[in-house]
N, C-alpha and C. Protein backbone atom coordinates (compact mmCIF):
# COMPACT_ATOMS: atom_id res chain seq x y z
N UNK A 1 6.25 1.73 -10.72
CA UNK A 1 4.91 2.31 -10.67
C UNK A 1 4.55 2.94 -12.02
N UNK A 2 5.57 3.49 -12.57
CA UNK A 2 5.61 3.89 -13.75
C UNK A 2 5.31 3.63 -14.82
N UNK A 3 5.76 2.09 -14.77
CA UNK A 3 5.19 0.64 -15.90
C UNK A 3 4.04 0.42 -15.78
N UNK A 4 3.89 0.70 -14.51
CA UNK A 4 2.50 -0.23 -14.19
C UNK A 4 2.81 -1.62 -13.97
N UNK A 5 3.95 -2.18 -13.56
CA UNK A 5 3.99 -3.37 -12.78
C UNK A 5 3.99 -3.62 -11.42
N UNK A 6 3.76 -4.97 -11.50
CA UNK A 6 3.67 -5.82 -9.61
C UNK A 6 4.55 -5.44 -8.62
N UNK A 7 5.00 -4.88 -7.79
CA UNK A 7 6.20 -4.81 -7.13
C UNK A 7 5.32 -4.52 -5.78
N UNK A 8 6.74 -5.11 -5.20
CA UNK A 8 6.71 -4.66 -3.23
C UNK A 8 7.53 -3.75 -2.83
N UNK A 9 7.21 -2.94 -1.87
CA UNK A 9 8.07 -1.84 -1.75
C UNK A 9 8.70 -1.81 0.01
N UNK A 10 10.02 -1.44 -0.15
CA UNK A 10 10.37 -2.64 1.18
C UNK A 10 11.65 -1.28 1.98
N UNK A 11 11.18 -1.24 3.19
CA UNK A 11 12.54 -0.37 4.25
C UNK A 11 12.91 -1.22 4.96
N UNK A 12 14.13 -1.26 5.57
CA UNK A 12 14.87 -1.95 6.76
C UNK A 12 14.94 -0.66 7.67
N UNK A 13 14.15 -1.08 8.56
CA UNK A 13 14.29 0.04 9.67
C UNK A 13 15.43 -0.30 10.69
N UNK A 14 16.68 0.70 10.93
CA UNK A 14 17.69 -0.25 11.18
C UNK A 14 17.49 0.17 13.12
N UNK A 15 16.80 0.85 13.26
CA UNK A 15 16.64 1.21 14.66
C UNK A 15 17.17 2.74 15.40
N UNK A 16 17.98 3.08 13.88
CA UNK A 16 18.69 4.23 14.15
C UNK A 16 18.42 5.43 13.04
N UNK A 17 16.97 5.57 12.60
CA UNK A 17 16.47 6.24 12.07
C UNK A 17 15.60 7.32 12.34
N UNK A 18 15.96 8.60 11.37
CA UNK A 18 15.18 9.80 12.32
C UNK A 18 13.64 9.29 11.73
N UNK A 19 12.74 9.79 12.50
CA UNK A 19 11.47 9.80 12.69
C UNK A 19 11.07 10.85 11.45
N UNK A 20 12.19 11.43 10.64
CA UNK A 20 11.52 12.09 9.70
C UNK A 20 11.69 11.58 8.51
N UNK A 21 12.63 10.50 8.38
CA UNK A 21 12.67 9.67 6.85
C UNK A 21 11.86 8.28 7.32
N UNK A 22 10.98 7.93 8.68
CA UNK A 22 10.26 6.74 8.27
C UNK A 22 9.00 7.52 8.20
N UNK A 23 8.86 8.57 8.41
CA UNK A 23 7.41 9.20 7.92
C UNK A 23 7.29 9.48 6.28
N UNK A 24 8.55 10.04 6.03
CA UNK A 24 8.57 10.08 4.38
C UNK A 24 8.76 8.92 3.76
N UNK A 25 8.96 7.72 4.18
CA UNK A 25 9.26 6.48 3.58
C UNK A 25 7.83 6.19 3.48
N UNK A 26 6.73 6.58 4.27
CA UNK A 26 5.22 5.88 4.77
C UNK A 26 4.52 6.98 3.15
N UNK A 27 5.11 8.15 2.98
CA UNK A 27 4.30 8.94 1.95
C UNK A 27 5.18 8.59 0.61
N UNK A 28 6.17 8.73 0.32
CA UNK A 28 6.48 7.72 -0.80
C UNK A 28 5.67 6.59 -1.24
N UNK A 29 5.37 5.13 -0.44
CA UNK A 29 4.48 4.56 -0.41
C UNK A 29 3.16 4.73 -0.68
N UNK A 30 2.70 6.28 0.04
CA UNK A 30 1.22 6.33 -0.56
C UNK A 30 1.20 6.98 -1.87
N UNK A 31 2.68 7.46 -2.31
CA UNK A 31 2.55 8.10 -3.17
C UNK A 31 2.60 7.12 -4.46
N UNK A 32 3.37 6.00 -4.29
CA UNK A 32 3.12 5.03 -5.54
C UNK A 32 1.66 4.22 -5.27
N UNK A 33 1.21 4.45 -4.53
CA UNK A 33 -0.22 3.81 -4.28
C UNK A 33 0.86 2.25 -3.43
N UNK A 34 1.28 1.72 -2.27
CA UNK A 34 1.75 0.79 -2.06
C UNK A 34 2.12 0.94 -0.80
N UNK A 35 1.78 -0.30 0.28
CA UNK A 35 2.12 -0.45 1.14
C UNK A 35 3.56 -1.02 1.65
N UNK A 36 3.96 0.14 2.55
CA UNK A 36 5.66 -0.09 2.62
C UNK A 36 5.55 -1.43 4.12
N UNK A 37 6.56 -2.14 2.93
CA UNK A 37 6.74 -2.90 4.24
C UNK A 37 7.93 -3.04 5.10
N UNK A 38 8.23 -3.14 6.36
CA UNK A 38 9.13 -2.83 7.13
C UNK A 38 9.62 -3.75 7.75
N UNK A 39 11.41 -3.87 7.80
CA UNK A 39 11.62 -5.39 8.28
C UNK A 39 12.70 -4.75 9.11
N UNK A 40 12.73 -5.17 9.96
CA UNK A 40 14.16 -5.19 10.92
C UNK A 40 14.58 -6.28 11.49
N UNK A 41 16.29 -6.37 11.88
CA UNK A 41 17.32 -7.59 11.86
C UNK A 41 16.73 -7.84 13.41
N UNK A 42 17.09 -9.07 13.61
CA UNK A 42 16.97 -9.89 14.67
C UNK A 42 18.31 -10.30 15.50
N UNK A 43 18.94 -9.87 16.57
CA UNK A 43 20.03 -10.09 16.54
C UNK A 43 19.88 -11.14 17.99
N UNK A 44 18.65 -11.20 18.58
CA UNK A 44 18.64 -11.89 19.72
C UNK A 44 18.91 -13.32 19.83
N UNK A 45 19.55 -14.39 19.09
CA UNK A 45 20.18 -15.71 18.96
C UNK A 45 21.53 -15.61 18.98
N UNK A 46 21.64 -14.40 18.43
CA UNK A 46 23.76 -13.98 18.22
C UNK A 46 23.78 -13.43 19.29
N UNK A 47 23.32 -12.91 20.08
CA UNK A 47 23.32 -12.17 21.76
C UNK A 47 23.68 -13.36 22.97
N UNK A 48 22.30 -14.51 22.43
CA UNK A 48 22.24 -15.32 23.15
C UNK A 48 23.34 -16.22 23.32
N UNK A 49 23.70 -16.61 21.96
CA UNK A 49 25.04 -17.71 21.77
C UNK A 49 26.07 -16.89 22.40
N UNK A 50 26.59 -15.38 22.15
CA UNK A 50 27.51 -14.71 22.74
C UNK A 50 27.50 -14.81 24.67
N UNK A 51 26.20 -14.84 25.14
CA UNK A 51 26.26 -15.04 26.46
C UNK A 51 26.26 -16.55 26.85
N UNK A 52 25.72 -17.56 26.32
CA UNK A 52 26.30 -19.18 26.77
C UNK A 52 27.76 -19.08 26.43
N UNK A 53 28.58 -18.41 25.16
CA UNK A 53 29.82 -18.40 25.37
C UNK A 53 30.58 -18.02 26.56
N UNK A 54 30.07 -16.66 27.36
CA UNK A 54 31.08 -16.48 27.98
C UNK A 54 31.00 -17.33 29.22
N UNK A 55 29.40 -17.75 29.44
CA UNK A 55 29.04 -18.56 30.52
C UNK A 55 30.07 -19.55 30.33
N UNK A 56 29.96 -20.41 29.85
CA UNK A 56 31.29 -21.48 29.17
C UNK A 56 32.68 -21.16 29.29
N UNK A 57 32.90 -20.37 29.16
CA UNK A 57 34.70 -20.42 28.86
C UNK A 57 35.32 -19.16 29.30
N UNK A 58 34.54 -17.94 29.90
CA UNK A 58 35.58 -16.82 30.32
C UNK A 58 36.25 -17.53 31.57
N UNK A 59 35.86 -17.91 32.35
CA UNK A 59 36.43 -18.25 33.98
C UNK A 59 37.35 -19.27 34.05
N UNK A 60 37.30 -20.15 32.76
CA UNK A 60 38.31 -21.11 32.30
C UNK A 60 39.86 -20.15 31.82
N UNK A 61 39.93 -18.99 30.95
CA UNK A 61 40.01 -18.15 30.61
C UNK A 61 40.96 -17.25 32.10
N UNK A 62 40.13 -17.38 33.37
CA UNK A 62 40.95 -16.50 34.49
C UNK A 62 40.18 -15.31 34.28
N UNK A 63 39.02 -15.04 33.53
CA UNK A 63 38.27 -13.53 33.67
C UNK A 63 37.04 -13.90 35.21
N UNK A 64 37.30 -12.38 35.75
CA UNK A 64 36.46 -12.71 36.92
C UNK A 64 35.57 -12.42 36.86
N UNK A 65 34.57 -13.38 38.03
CA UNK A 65 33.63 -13.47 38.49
C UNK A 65 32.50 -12.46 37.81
N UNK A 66 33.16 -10.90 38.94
CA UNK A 66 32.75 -9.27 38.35
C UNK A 66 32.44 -8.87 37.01
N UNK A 67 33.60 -9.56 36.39
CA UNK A 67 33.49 -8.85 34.98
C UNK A 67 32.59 -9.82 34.24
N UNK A 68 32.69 -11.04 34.52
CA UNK A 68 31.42 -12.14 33.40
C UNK A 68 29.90 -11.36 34.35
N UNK A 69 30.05 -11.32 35.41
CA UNK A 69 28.41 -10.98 35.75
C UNK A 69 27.95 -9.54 34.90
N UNK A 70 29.41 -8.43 34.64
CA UNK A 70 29.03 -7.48 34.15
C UNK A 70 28.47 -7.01 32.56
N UNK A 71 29.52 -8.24 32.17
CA UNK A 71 29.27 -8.38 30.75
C UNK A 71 27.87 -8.66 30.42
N UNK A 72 27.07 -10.37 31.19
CA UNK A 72 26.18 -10.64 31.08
C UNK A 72 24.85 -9.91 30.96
N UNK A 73 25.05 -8.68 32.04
CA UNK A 73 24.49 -7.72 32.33
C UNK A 73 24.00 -6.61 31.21
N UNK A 74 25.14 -6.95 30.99
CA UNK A 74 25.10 -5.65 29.36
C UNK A 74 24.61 -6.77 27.94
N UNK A 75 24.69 -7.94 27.68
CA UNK A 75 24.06 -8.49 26.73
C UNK A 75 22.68 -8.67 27.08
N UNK A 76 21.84 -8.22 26.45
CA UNK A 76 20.78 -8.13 26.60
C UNK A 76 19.80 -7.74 25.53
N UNK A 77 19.15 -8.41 24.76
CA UNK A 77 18.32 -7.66 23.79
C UNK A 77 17.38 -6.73 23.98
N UNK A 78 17.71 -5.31 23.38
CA UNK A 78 16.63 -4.29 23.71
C UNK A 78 15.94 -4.00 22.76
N UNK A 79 15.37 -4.77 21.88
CA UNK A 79 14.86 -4.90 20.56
C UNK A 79 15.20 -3.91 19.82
N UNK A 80 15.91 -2.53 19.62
CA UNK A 80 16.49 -2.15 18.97
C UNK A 80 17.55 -2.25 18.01
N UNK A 81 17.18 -2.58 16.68
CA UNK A 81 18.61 -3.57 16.16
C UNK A 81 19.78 -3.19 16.05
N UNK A 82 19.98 -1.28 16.17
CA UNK A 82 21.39 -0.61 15.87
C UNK A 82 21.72 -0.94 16.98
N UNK A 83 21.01 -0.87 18.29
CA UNK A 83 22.03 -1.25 19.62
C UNK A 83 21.96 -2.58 19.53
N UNK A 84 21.27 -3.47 19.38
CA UNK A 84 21.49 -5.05 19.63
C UNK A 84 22.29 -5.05 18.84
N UNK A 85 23.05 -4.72 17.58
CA UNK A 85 24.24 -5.05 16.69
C UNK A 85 25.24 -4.73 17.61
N UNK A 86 25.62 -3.51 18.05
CA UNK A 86 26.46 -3.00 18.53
C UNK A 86 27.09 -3.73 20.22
N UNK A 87 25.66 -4.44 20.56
CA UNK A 87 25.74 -5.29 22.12
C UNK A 87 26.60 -6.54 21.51
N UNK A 88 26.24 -7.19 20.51
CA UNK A 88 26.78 -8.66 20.00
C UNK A 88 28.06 -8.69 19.78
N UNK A 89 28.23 -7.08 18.61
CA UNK A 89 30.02 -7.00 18.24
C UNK A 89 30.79 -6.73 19.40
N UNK A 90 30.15 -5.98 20.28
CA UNK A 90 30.72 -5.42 21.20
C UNK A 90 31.56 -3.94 20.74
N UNK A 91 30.94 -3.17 20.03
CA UNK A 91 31.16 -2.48 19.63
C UNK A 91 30.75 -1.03 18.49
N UNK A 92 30.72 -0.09 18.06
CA UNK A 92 29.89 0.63 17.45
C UNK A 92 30.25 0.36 16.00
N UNK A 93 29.92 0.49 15.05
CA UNK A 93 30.58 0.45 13.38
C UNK A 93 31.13 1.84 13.63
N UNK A 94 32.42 1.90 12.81
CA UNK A 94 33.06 2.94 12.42
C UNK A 94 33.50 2.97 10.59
N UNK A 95 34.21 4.28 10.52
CA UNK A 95 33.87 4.37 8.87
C UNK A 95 34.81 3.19 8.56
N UNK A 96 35.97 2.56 8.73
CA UNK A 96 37.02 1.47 8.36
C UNK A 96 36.39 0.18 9.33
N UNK A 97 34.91 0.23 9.74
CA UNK A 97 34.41 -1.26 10.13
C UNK A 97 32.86 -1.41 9.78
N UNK A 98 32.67 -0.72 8.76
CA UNK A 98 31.15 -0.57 8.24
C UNK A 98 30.53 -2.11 8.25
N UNK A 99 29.91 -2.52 9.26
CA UNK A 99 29.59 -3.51 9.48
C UNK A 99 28.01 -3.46 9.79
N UNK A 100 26.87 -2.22 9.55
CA UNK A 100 25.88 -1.72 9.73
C UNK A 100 25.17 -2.16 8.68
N UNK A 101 25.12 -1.82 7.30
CA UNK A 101 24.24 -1.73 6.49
C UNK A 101 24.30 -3.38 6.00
N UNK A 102 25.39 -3.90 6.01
CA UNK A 102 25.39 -5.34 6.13
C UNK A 102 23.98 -6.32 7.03
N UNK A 103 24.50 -5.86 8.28
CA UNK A 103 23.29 -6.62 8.58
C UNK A 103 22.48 -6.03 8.95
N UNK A 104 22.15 -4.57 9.26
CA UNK A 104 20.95 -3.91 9.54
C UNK A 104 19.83 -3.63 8.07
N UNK A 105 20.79 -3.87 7.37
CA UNK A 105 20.06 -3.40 6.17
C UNK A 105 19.28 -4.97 4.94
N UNK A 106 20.77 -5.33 4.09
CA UNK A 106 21.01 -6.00 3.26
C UNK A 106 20.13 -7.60 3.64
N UNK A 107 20.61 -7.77 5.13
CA UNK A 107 20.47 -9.28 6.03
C UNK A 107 19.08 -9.38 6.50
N UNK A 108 18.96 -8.21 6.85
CA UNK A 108 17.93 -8.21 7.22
C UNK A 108 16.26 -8.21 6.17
N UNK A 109 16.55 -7.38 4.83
CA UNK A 109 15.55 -7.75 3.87
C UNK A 109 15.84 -9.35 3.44
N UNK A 110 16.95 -9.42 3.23
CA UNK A 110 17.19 -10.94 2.62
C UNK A 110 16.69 -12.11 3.39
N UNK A 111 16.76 -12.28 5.19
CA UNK A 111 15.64 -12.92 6.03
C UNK A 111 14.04 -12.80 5.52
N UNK A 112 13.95 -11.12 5.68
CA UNK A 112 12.81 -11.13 5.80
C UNK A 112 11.88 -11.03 5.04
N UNK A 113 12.47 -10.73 3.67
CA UNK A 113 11.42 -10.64 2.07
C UNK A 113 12.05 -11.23 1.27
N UNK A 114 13.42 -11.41 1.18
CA UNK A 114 13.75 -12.56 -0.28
C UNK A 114 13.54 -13.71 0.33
N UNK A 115 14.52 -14.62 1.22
CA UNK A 115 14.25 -16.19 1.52
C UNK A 115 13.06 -16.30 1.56
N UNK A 116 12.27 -16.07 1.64
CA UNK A 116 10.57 -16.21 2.04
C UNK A 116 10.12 -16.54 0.61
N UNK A 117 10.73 -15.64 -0.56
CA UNK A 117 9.64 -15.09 -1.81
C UNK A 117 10.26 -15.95 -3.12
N UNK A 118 11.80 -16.26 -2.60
CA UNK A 118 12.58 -16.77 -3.53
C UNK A 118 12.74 -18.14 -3.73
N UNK A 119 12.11 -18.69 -3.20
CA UNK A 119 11.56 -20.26 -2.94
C UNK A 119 10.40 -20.71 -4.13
N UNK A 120 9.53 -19.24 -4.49
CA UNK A 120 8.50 -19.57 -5.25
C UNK A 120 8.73 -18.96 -6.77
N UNK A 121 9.90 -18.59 -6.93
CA UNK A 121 10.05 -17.49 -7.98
C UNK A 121 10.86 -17.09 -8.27
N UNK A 122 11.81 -16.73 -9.47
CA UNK A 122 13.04 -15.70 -9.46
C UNK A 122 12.13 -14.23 -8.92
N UNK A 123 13.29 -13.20 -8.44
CA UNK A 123 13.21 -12.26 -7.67
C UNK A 123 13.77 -11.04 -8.94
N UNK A 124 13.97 -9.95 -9.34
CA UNK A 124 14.27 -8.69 -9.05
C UNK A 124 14.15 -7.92 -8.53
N UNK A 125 15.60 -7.35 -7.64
CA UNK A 125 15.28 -6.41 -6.47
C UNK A 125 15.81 -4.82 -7.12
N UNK A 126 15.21 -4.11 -7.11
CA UNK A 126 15.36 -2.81 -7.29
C UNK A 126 16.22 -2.26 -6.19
N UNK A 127 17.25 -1.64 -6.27
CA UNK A 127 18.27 -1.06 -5.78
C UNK A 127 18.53 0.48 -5.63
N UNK A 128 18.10 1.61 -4.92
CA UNK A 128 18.62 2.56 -5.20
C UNK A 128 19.68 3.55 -4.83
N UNK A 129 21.10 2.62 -4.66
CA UNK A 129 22.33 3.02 -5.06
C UNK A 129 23.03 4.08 -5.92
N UNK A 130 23.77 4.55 -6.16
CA UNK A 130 24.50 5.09 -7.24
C UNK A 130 26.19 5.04 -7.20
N UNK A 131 26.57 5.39 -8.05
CA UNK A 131 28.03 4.93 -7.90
C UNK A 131 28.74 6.47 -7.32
N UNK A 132 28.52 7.39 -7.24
CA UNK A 132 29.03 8.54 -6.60
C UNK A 132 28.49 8.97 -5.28
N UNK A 133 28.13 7.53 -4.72
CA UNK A 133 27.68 7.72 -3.11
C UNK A 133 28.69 7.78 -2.61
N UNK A 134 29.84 6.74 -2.35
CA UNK A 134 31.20 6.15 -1.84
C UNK A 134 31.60 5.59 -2.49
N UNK A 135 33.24 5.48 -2.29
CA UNK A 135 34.09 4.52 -2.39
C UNK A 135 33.62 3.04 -2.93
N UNK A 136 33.26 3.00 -2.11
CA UNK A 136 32.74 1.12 -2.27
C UNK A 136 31.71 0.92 -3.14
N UNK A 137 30.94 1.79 -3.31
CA UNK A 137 29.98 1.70 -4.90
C UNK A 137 30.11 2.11 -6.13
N UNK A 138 31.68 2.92 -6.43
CA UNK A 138 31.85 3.30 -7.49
C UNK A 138 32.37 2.26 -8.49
N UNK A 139 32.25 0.80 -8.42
CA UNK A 139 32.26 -0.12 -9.84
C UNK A 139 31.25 -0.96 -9.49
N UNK A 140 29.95 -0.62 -9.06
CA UNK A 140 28.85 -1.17 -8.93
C UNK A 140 27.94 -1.48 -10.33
N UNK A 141 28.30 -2.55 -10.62
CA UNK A 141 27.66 -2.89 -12.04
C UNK A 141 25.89 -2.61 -11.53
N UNK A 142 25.19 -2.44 -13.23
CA UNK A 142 23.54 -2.26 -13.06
C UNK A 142 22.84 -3.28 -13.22
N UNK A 143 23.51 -3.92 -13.48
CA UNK A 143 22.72 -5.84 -13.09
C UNK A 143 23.90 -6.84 -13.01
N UNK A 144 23.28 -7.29 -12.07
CA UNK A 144 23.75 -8.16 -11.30
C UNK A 144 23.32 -9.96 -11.04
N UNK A 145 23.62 -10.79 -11.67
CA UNK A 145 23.04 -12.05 -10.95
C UNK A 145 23.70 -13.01 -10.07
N UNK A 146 22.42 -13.15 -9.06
CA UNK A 146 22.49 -13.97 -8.04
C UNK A 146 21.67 -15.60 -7.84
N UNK A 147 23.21 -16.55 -7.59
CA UNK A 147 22.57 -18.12 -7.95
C UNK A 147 22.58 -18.75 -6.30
N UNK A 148 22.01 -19.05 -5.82
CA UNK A 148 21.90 -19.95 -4.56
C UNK A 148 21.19 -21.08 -4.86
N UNK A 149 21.82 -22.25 -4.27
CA UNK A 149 21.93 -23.38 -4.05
C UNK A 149 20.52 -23.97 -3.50
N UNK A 150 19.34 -24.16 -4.38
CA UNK A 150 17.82 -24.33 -3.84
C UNK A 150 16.69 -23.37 -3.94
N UNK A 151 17.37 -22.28 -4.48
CA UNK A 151 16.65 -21.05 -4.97
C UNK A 151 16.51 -20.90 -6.07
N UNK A 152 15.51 -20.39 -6.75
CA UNK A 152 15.64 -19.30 -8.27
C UNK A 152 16.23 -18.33 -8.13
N UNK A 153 16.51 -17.68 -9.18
CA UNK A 153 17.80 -16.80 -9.39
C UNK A 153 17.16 -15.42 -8.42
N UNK A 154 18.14 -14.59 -8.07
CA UNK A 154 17.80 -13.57 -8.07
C UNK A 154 18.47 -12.47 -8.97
N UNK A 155 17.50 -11.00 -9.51
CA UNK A 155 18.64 -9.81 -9.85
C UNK A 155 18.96 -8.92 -9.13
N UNK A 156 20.01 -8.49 -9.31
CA UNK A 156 20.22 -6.95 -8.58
C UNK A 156 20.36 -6.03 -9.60
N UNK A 157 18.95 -5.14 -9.56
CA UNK A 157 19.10 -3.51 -10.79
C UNK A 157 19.35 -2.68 -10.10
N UNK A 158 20.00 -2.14 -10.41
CA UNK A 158 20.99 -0.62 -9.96
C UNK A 158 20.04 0.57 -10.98
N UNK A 159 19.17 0.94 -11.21
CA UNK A 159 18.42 1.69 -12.16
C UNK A 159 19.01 3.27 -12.50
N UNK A 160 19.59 3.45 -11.08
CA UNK A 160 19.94 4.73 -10.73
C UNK A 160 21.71 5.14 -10.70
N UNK A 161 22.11 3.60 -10.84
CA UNK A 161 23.81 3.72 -10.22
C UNK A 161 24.09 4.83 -11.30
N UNK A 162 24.17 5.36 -12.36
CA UNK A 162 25.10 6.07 -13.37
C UNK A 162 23.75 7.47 -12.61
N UNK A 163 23.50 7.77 -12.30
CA UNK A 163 22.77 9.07 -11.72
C UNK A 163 23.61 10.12 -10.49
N UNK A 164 23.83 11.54 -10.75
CA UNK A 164 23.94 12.50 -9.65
C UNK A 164 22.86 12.39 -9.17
N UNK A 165 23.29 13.04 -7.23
CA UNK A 165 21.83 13.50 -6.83
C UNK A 165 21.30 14.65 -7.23
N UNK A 166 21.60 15.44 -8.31
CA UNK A 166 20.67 16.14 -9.00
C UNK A 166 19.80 15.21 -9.58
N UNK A 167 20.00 15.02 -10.40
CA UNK A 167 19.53 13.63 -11.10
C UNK A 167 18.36 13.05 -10.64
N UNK A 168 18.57 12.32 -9.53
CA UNK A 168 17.41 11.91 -8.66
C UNK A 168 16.39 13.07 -7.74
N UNK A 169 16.88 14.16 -7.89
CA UNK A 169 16.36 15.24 -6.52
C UNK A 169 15.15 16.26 -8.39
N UNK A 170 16.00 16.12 -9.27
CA UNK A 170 15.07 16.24 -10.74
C UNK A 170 14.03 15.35 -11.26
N UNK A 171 14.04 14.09 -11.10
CA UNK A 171 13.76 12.96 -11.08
C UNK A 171 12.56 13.19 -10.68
N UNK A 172 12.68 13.31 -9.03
CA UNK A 172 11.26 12.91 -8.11
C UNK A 172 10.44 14.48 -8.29
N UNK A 173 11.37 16.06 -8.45
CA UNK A 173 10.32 16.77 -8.87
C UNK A 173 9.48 16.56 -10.18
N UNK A 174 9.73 16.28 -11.04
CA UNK A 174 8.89 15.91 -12.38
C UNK A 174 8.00 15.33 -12.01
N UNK A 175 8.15 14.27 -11.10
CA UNK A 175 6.94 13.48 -10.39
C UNK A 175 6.19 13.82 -9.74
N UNK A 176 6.72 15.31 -9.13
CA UNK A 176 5.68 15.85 -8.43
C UNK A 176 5.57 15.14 -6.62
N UNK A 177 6.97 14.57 -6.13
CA UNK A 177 7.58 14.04 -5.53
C UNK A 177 8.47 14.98 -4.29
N UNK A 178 8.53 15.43 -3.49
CA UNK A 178 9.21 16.52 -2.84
C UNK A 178 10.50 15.17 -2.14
N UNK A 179 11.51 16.02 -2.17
CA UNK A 179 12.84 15.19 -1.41
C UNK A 179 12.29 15.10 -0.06
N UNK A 180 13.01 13.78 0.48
CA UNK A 180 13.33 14.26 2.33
C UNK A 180 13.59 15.31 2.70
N UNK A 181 12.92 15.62 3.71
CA UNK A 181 13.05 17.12 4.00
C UNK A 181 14.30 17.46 4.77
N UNK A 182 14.88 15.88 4.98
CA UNK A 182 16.22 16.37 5.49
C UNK A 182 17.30 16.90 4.94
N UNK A 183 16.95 16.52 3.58
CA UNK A 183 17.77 16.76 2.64
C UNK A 183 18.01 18.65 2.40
N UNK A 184 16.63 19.08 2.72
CA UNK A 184 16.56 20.42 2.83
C UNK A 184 16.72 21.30 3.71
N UNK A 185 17.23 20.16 4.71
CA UNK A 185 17.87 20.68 6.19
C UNK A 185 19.33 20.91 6.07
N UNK A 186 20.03 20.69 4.84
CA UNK A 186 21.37 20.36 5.07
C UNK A 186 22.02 19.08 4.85
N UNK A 187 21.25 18.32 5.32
CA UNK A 187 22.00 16.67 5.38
C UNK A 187 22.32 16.25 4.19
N UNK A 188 23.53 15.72 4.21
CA UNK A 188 23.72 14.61 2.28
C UNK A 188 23.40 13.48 3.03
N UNK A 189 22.78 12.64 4.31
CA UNK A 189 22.68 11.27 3.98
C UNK A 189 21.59 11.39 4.82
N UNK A 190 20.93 10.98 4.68
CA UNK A 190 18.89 10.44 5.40
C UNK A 190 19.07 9.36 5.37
N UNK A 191 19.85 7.59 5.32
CA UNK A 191 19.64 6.35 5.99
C UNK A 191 19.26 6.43 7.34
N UNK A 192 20.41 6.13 8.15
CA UNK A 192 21.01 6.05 9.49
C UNK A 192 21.01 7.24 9.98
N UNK A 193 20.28 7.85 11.37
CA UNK A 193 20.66 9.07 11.56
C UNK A 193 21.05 9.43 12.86
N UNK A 194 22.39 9.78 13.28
CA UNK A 194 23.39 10.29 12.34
C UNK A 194 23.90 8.76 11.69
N UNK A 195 24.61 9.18 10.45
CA UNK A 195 25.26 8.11 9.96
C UNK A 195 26.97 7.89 10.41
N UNK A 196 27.08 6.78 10.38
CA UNK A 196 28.74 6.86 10.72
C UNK A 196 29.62 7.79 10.01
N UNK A 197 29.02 7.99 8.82
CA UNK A 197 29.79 8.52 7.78
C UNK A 197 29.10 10.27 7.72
N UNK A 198 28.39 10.50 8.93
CA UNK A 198 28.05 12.07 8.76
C UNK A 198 29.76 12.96 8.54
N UNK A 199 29.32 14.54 8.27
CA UNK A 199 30.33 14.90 8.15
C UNK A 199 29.96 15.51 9.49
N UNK A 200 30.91 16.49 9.95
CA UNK A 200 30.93 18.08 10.96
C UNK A 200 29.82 18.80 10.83
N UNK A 201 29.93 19.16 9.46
CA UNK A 201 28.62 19.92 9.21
C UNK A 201 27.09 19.58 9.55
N UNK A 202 27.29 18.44 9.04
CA UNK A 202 26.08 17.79 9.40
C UNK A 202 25.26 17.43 10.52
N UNK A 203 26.88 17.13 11.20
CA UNK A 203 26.23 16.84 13.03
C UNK A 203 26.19 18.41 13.05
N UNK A 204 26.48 19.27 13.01
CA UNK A 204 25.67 20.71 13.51
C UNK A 204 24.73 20.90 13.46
N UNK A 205 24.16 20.85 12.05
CA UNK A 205 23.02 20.91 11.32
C UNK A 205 22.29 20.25 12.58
């Protein structure tokens, strides 16, 4: 916004978000002058294939009757994508099975705004990561390229990875920008709420 260039400005609403970071996600947006657009994962074909599976092969298997009618029972898409993930795996993400931001997040923009855009164009996607979030992002290079097979390239900019959240929480005041207010509630993470990765404190908070 800053440049003054073209850009789209994009949330994955993963289904498990407080109602107070998709309201601040909606004023961010008005605040760069830009309409946020909102995509969430689809998990109702992986639900479906999971229930012709068991139709197929539990009773071959020796599982009864009871338990395939019960299972069936419980697959069900409730258009919510944190629970429809959790109906398919059969299970919740935990911090050693972070299997959430994968497809609630990442899979789900990449359906729903790159394959679409990347057909007509190389892409740069703006990223705002940093490397002192976790573990798993601390050798997160700041560009990145991506080659698929029928596509133009895409990038991945990390703009922010070498940034504290001072840094960014300094950042957006200069701008005249106020943080999530959750952030001023206590919370270190506003994605997912709660996040798998909340602490104690936090679930108090």
């Amino acid at each position: 916004a800053d440049r003054g260039k073209e850009f789209r400005l994009v949330m994955a609403d993963t289904g498990n978000e407080s109602p107070i970071t998709v309201e601040y996600a909606h004023k961010v947006a008005d605040f760069v002058g830009k309409k946020l657009e909102v995509c969430k994962a689809d998990f109702s074909d992986r639900i479906a294939a999971k229930r012709d599976f068991i139709q197929k092969n539990w009773s071959d298997h020796g599982v009864s009757s009871d338990k395939i009618s019960r299972a069936l029972a419980i697959l069900v898409p409730t258009g919510n994508p944190f629970l429809d993930l959790c109906i398919w795996k059969g299970r919740f993400p935990s911090r050693k099975a972070q299997f959430c931001t994968e497809f609630l997040k990442s899979e789900a923009i990449q359906k729903g705004i790159i394959e679409p855009s990347i057909v007509a164009g190389p892409i740069i996607q703006w990223l705002g990561v940093r490397r002192d979030e976790s573990l798993n992002r601390r050798n997160s290079p700041m560009f990145q390229k991506v080659r698929q097979r029928g596509f133009h390239d895409m990038l991945f900019f990390r703009p922010i990875i070498h940034w504290t959240a001072q840094n960014v929480f300094s950042y957006s005041a200069s701008r005249g920008l106020p943080p999530n207010p959750l952030y001023l509630q206590g919370m270190g993470r506003v994605g997912c709420f709660p996040c798998i990765n909340a602490n104690k404190d936090e679930l108090r908070a």
